[in-house]
Protein backbone atom coordinates (compact mmCIF):
# COMPACT_ATOMS: atom_id res chain seq x y z
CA UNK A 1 53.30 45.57 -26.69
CA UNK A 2 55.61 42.68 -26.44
CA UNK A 3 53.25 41.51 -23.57
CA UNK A 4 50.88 41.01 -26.07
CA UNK A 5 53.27 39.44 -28.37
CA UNK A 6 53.95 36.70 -25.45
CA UNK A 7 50.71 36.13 -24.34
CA UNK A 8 49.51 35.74 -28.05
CA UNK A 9 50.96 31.78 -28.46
CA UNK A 10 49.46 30.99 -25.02
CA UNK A 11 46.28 32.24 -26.05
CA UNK A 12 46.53 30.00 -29.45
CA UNK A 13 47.70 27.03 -27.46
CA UNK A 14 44.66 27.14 -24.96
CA UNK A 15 42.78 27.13 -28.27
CA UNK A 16 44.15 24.30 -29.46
CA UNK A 17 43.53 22.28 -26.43
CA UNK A 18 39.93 21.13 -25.51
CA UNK A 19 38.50 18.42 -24.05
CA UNK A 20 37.42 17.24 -27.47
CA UNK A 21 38.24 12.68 -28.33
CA UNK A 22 38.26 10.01 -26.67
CA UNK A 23 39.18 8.29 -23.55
CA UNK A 24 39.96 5.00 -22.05
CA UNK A 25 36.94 4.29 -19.48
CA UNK A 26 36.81 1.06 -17.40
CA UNK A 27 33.36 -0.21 -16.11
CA UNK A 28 33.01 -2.48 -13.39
CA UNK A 29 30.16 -4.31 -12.10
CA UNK A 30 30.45 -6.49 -8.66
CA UNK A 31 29.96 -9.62 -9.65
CA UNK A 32 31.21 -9.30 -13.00
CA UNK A 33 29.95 -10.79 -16.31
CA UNK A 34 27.00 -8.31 -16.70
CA UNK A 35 25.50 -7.55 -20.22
CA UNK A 36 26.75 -3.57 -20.40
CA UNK A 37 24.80 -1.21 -22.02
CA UNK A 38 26.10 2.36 -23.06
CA UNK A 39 23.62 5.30 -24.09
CA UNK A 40 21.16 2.62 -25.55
CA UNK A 41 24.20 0.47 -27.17
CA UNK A 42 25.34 -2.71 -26.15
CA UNK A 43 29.12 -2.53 -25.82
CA UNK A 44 30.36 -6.04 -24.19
CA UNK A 45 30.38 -7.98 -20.66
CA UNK A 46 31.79 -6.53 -17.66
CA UNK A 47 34.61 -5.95 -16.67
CA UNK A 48 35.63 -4.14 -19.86
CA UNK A 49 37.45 -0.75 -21.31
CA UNK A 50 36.40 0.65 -24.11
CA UNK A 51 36.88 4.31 -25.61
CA UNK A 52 34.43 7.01 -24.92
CA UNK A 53 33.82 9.86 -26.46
CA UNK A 54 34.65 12.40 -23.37
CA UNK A 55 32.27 15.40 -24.26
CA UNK A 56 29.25 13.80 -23.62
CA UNK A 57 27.37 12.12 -20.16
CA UNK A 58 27.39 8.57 -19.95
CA UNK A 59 24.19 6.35 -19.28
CA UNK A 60 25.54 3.10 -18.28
CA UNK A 61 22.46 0.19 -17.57
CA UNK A 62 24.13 -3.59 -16.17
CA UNK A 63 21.82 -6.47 -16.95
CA UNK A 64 22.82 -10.32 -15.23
CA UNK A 65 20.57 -13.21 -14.92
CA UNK A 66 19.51 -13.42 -11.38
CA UNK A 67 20.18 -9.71 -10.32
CA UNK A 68 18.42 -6.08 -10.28
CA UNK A 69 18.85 -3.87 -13.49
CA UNK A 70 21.33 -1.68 -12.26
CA UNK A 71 21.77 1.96 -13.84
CA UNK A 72 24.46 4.28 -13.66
CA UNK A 73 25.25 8.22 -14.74
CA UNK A 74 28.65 9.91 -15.60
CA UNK A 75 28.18 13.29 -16.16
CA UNK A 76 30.70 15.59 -17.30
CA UNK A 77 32.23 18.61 -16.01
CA UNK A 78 33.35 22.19 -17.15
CA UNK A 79 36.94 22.49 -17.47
CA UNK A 80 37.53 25.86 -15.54
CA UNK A 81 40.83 26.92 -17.81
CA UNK A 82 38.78 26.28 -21.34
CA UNK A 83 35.36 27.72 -20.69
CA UNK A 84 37.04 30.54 -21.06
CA UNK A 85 37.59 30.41 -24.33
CA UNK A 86 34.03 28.14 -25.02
CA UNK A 87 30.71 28.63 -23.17
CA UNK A 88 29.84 25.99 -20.50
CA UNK A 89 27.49 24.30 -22.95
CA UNK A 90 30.46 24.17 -25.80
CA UNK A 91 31.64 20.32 -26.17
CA UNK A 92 34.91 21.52 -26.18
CA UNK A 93 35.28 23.01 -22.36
CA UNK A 94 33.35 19.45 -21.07
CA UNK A 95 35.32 16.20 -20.17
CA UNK A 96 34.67 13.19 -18.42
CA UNK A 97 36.92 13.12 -14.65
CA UNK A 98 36.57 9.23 -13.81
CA UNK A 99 38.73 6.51 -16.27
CA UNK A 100 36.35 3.96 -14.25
CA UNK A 101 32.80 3.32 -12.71
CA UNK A 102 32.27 0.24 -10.10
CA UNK A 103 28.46 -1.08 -10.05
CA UNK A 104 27.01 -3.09 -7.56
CA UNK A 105 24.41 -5.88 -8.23
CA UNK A 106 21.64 -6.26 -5.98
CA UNK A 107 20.82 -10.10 -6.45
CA UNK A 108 16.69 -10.81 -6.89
CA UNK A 109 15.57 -13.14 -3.87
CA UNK A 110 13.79 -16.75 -5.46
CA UNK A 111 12.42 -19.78 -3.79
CA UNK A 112 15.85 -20.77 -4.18
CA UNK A 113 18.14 -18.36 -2.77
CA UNK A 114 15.53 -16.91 0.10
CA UNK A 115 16.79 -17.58 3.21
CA UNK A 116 14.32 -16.91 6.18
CA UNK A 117 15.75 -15.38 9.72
CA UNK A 118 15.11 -17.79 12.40
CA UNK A 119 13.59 -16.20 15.22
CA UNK A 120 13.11 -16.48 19.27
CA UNK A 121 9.62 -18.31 19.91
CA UNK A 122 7.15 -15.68 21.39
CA UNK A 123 6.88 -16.47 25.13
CA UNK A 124 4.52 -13.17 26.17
CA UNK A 125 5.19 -10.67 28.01
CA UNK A 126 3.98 -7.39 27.83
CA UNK A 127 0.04 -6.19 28.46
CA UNK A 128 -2.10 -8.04 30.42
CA UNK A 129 -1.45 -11.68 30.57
CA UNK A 130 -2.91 -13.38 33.75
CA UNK A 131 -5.40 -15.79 33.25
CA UNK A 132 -8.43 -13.98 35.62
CA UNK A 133 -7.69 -10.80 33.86
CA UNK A 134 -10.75 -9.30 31.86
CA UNK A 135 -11.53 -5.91 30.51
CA UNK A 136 -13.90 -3.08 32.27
CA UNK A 137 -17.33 -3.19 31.39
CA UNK A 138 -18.32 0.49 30.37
């Protein structure tokens, strides 16, 4: 019985705690100065940190002048301890593990900024190449 009676406050404080609020999340984008939009919301130029509500995924979409649309996904994860207590799709046993996300811009090649390889001129080589060659008459 007195089992019980221990175990009882642990069981209430495990209760208590969830995954529930906010967090301070840092996004990134390489270069920086991208137009940041989160879950359809404009939120601010990267870099910035801004508070996220931790129960739910994150859809993050970087837009800069002169680079590909880049797109990003957080998805959360099950905290092992708490879905006891809640089911796996409860927003109280789901939290968000990273406090920050990096992007990479791909920049879009222009007139401008294309830059063609130089290569070797073609000197032959390969297949027939003498001059008195010519091909079987079938």
């Amino acid at each position: 019985m007195k089992s019980v009676q221990y175990l009882m406050p642990v069981v209430v404080a495990l209760g208590l705690i969830s995954c529930h609020g906010t967090k301070e999340f840092t996004i990134r984008t390489e270069p920086s100065g991208a137009q940041i939009f989160l879950n359809g919301k404009e939120v601010g130029t990267s870099n910035l940190t801004l508070e996220v509500e931790q129960e739910q995924d994150l859809g993050i979409v970087a837009i800069k002048p002169g680079y590909q649309v880049a797109t990003k996904t957080v998805v959360t994860k099950v905290n092992p301890v708490l879905s006891f207590i809640w089911t796996d799709e409860s927003p109280y046993a789901r939290y968000i593990d990273e406090d920050e996300v990096t992007i990479p811009l791909q920049r879009i090649m222009t007139t401008e900024t294309y830059r063609p390889t130089t290569l070797e001129p073609y000197t032959g080589g390969g297949g027939r190449t003498s001059p008195g060659w010519k091909p079987k008459q079938r």
